[in-house]
N, C-alpha and C. Protein backbone atom coordinates (compact mmCIF):
# COMPACT_ATOMS: atom_id res chain seq x y z
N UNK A 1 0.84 -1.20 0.00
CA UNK A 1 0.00 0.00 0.00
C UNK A 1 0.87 1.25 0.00
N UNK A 2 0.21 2.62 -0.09
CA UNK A 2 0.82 3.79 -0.58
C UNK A 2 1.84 4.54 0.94
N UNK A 3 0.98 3.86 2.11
CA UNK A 3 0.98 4.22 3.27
C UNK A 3 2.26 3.36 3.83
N UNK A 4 2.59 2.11 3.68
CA UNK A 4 3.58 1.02 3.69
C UNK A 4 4.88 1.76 3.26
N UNK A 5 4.56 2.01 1.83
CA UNK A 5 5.46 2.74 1.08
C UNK A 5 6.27 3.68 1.23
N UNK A 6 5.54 4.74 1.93
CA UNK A 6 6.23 5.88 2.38
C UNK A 6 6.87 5.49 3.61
N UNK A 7 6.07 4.82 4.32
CA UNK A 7 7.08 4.57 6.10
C UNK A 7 8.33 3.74 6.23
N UNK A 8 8.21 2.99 4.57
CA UNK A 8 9.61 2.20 4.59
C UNK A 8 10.64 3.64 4.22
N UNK A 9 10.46 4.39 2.82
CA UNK A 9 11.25 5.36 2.76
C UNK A 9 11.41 6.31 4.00
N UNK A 10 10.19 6.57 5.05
CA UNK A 10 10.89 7.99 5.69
C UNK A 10 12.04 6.52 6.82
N UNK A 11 11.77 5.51 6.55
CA UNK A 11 12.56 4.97 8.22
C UNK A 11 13.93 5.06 7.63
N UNK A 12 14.14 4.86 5.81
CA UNK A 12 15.29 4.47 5.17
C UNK A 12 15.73 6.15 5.26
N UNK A 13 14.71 7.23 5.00
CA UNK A 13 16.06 8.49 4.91
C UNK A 13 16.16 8.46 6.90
N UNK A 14 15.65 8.68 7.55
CA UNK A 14 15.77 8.80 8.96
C UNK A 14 17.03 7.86 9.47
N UNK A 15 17.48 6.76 8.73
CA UNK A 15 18.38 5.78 9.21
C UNK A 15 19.21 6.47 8.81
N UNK A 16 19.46 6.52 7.49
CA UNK A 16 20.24 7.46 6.14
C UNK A 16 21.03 8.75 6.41
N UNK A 17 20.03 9.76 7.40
CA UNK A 17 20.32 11.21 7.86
C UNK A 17 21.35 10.81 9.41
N UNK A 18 20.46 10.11 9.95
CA UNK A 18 21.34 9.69 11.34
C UNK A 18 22.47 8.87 10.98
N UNK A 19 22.80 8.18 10.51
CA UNK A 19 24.00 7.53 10.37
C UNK A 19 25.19 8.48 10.39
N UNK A 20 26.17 8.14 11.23
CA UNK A 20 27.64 8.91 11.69
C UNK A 20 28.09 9.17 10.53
N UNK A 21 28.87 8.53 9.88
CA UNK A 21 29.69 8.65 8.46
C UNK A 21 28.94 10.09 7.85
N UNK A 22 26.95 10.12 7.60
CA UNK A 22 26.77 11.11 6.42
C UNK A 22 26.49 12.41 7.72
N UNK A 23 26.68 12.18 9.28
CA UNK A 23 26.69 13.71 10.24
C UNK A 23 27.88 14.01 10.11
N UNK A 24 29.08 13.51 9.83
CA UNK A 24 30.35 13.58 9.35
C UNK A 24 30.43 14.21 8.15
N UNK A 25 30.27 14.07 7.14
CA UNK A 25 29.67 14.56 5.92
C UNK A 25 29.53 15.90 5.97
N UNK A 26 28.18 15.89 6.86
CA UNK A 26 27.24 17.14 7.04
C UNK A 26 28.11 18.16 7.77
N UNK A 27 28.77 17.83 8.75
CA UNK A 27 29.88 18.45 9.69
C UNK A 27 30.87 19.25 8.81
N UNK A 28 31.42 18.45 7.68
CA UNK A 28 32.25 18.81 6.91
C UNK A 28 32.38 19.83 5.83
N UNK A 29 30.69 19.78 5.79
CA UNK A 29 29.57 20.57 4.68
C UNK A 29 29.70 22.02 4.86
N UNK A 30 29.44 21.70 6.13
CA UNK A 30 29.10 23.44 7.45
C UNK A 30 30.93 23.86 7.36
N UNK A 31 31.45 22.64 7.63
CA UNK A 31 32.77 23.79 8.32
C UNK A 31 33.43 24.13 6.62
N UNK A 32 33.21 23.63 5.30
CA UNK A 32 33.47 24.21 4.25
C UNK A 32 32.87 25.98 3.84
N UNK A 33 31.45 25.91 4.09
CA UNK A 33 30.93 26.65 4.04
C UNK A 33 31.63 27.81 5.20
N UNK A 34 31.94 27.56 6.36
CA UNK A 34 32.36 28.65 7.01
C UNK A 34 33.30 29.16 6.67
N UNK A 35 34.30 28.32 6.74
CA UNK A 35 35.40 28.75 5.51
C UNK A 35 35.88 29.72 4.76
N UNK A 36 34.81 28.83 3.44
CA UNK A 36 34.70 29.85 1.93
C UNK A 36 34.23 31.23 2.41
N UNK A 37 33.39 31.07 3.63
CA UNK A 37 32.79 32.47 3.46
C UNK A 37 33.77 33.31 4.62
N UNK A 38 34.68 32.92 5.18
CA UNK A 38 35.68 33.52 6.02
C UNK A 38 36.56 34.47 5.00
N UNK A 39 37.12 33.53 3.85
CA UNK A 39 37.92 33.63 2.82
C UNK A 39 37.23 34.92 2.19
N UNK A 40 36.35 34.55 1.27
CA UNK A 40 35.51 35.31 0.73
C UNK A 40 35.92 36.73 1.28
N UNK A 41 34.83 37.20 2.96
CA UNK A 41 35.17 38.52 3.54
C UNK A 41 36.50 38.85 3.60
N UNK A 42 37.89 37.69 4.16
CA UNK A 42 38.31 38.17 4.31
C UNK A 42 39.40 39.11 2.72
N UNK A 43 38.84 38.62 2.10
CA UNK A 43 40.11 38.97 0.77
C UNK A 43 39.09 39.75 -0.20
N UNK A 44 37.90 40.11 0.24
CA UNK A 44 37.11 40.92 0.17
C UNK A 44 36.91 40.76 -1.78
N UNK A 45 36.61 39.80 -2.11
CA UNK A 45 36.54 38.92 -3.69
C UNK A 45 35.21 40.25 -4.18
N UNK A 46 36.24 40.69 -5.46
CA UNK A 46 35.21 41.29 -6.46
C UNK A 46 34.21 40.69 -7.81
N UNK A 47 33.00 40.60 -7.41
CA UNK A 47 32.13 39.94 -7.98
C UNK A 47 32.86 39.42 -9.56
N UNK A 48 33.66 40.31 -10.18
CA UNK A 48 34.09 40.12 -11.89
C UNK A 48 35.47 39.24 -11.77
N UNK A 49 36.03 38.80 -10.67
CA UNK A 49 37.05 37.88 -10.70
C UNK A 49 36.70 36.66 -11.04
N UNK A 50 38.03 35.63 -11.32
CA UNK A 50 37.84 34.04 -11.21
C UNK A 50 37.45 33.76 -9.68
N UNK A 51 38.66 34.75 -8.85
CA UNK A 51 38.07 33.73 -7.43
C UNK A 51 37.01 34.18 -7.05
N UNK A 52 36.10 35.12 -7.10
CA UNK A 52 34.94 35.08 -7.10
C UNK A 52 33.88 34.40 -7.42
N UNK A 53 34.23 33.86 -8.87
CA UNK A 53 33.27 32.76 -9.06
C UNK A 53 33.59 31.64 -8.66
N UNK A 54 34.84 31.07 -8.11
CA UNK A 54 34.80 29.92 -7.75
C UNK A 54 34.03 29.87 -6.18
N UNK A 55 34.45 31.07 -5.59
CA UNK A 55 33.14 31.08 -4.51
C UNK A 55 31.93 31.11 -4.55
N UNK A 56 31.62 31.60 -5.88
CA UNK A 56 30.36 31.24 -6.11
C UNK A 56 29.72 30.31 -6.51
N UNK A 57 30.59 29.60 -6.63
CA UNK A 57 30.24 27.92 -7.42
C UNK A 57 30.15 27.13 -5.92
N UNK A 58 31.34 27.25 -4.87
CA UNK A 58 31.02 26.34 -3.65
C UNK A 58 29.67 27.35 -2.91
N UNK A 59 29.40 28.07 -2.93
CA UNK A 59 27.97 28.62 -2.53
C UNK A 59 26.76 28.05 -3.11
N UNK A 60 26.71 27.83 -4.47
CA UNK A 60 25.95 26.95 -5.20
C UNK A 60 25.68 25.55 -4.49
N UNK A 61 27.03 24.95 -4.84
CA UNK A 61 27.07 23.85 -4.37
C UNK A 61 26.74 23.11 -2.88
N UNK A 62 27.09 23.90 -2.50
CA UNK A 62 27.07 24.27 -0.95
C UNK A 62 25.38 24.21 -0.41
N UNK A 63 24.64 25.37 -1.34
CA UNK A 63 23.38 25.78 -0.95
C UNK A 63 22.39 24.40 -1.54
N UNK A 64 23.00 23.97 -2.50
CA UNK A 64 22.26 22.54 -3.02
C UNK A 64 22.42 21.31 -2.00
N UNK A 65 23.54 21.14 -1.63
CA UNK A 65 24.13 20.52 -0.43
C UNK A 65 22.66 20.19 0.86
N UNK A 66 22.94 21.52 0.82
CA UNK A 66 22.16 22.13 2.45
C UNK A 66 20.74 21.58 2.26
N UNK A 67 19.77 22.28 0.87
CA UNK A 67 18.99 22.16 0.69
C UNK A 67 18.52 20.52 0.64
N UNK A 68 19.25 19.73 0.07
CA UNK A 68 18.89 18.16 0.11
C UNK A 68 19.02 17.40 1.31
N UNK A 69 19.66 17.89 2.43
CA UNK A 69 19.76 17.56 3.23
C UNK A 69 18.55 18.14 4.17
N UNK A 70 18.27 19.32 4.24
CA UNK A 70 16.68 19.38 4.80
C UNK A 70 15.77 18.71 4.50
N UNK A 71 16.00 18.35 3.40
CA UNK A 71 14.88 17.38 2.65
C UNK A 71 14.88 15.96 2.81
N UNK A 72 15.84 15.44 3.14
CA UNK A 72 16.14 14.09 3.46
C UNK A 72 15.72 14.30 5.45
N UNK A 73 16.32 14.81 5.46
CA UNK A 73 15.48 15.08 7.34
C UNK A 73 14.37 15.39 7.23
N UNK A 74 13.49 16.11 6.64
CA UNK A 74 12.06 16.21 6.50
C UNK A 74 11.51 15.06 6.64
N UNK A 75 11.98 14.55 5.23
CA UNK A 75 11.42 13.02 4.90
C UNK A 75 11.35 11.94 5.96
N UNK A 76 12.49 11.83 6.95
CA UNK A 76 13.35 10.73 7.57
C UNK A 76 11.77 11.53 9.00
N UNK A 77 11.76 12.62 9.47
CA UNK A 77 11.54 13.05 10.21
C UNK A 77 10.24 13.35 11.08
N UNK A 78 9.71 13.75 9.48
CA UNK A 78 7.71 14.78 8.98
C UNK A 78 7.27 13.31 9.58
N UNK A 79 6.81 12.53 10.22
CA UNK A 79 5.37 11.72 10.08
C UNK A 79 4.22 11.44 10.43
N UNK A 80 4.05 13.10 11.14
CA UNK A 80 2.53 13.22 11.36
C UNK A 80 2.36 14.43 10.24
N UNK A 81 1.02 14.78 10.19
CA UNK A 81 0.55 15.77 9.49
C UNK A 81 1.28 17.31 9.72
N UNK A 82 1.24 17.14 11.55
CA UNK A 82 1.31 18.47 11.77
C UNK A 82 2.94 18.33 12.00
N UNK A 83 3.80 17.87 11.49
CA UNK A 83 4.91 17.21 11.15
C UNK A 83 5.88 16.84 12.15
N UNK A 84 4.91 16.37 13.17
CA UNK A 84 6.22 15.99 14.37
C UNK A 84 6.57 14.74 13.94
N UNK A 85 8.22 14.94 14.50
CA UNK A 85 8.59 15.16 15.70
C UNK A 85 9.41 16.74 14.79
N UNK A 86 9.75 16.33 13.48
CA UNK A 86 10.27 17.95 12.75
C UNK A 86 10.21 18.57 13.53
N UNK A 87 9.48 19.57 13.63
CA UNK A 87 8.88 20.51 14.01
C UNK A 87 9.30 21.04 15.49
N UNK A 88 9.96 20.15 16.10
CA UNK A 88 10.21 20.19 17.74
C UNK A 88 11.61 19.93 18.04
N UNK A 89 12.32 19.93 17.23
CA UNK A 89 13.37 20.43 17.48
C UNK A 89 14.42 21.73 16.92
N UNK A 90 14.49 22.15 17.68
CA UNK A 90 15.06 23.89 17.60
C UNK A 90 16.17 23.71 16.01
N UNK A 91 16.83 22.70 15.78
CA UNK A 91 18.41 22.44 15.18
C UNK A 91 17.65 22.61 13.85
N UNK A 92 16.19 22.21 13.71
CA UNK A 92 15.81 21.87 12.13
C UNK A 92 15.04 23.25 12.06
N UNK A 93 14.80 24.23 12.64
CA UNK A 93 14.06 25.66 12.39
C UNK A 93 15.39 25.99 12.26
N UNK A 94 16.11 26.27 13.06
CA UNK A 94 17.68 26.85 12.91
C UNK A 94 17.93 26.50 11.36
N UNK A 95 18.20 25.40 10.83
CA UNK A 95 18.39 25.05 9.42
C UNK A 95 18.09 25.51 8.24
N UNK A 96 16.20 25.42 8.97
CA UNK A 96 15.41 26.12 7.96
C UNK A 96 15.79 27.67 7.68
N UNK A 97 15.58 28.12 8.91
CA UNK A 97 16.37 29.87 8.88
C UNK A 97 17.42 30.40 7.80
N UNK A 98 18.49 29.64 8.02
CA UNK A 98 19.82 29.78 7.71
C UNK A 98 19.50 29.45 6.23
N UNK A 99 18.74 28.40 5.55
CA UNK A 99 18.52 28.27 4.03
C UNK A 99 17.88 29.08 3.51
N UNK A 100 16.68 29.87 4.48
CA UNK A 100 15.88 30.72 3.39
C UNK A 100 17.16 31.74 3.58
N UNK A 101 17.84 32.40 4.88
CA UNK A 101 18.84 33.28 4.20
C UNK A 101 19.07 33.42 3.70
N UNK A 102 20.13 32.12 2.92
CA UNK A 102 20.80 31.90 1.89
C UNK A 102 20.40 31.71 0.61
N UNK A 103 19.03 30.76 0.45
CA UNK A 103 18.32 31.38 -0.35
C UNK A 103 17.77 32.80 -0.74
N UNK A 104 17.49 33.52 -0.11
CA UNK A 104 17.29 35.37 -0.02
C UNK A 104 18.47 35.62 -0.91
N UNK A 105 19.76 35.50 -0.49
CA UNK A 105 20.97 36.11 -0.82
C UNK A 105 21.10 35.93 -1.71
N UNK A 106 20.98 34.54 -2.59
CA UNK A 106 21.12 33.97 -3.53
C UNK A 106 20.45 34.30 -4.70
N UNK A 107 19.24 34.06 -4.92
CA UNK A 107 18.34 35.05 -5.55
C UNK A 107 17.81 36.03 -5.37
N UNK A 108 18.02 36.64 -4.59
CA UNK A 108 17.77 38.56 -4.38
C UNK A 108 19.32 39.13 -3.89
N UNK A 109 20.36 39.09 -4.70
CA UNK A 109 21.51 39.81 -4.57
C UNK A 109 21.42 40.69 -4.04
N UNK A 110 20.73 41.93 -4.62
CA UNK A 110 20.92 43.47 -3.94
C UNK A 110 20.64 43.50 -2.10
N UNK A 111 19.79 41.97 -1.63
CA UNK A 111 19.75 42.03 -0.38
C UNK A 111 21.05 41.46 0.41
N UNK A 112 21.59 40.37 -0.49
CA UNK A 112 22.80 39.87 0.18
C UNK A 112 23.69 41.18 0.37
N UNK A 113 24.18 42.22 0.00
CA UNK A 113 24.93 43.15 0.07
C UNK A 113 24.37 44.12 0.95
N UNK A 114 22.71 44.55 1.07
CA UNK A 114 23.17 45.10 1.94
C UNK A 114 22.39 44.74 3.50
N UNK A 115 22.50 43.91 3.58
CA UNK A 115 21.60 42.94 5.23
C UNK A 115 22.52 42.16 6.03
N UNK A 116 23.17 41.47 4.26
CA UNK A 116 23.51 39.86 5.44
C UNK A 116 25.29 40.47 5.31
């Protein structure tokens, strides 16, 4: 059934998301991202350079990163309607926050420059 179906996938991403090796991963994800964007401010990269775009490519990458990984915790996570247990822990609003940021920044430039 359709209902079977889904509870085998959310137990397989929920196993999938918790497993050490891919919070390792994820760990590795974040401290790249802090990084690039340490780098970035500190050498203060003008949008028309190469190294500019290569920061802009691990920002890309980065923000795709992030984004599939909310989504795989959603999945692993959502299994009531009103989507607990999601929903109740502080780490996955924090997440959410930090992506629409980055989303904001990402597609509304003129705000990344002058907010964030």
């Amino acid at each position: 059934s359709g209902q079977g179906w889904l509870r085998l996938r959310q137990k397989q991403a929920r196993d999938f998301y918790n497993h050490h090796t891919v919070r390792c991963v994820i760990a590795g994800a974040i401290l790249c991202d802090f990084l690039a964007t340490v780098f970035q401010a500190e050498y203060l990269v003008h949008s028309s350079t190469p190294l500019a775009q290569f920061f802009n490519g691990i920002d890309i990458v980065l923000l795709i990163f992030f984004c599939c990984e909310l989504l795989v915790n959603m999945l692993g996570h959502w299994t009531t309607p009103f989507g607990l247990p999601f929903v109740l822990h502080a780490s996955n609003w924090f997440l959410l926050a930090t992506l629409l940021f980055q989303l904001s920044g990402f597609f509304l430039p003129q705000l990344d420059a002058k907010y964030f």
